[in-house]
C-alpha atoms as a PDB file:
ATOM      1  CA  UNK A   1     -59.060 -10.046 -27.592  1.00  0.00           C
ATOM      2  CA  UNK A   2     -56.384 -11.063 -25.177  1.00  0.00           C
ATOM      3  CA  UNK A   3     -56.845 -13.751 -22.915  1.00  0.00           C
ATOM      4  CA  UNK A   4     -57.405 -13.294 -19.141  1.00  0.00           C
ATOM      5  CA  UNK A   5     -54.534 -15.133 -18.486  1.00  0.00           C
ATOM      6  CA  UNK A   6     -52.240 -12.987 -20.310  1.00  0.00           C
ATOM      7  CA  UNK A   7     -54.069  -9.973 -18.841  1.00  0.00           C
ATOM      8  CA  UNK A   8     -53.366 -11.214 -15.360  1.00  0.00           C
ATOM      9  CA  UNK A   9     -49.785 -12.269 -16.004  1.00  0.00           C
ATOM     10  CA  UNK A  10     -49.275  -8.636 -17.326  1.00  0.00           C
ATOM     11  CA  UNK A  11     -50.765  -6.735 -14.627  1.00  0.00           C
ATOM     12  CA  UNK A  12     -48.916  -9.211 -12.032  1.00  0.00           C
ATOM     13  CA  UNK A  13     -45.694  -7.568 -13.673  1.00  0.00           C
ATOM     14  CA  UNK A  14     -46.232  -4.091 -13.839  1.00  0.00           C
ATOM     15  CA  UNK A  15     -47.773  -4.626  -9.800  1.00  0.00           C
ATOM     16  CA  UNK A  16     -44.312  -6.057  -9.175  1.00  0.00           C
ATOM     17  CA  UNK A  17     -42.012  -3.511 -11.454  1.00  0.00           C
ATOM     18  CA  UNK A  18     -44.113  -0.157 -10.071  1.00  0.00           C
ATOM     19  CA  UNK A  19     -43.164  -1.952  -6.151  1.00  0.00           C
ATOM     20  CA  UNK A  20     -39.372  -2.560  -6.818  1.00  0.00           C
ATOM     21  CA  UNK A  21     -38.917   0.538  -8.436  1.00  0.00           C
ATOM     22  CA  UNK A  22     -40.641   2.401  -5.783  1.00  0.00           C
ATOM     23  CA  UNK A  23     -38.628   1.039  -3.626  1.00  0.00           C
ATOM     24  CA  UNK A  24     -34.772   0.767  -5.260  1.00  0.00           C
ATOM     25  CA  UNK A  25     -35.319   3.112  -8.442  1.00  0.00           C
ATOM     26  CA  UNK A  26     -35.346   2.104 -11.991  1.00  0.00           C
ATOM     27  CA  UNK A  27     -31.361   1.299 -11.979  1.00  0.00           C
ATOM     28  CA  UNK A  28     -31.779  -0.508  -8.895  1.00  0.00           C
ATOM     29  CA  UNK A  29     -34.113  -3.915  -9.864  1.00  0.00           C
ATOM     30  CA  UNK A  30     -32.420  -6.220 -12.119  1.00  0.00           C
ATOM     31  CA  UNK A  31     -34.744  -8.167 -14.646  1.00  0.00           C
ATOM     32  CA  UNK A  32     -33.830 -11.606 -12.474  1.00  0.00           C
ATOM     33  CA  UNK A  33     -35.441  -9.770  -9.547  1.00  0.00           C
ATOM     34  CA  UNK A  34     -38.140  -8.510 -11.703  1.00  0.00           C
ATOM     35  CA  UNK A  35     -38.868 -11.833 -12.461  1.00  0.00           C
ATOM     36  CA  UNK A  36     -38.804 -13.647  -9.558  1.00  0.00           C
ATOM     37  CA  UNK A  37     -41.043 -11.483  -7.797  1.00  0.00           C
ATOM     38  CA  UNK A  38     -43.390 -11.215 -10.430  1.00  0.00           C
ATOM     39  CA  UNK A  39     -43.205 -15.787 -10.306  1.00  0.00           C
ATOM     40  CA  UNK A  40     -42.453 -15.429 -14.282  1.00  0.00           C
ATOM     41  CA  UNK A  41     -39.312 -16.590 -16.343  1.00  0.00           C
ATOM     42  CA  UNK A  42     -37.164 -14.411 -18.381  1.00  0.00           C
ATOM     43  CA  UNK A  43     -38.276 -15.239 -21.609  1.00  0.00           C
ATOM     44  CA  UNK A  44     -41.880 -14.168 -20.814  1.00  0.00           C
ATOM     45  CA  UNK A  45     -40.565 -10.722 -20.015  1.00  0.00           C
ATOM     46  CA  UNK A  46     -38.330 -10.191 -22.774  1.00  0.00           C
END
């Protein structure tokens, strides 16, 4: 079972992606931005 942790830092990501692409489309958020607002590093994304 996963833990919380990684739950949380998941969900904290997709919050973040469904936000910026609301806002500026799918084309319009680059990963750095994705990442910054979701307070993660690239690596952890990718």
């Amino acid at each position: 079972m996963p833990s919380t942790e990684k739950v949380n830092v998941k969900d904290k990501i997709m919050d973040k992606a469904l936000e910026l692409f609301s806002a500026k489309g799918y084309e319009g958020v680059s990963v750095n931005e994705l990442t910054a607002a979701a307070g993660i590093t690239k690596p952890l994304l990718i």
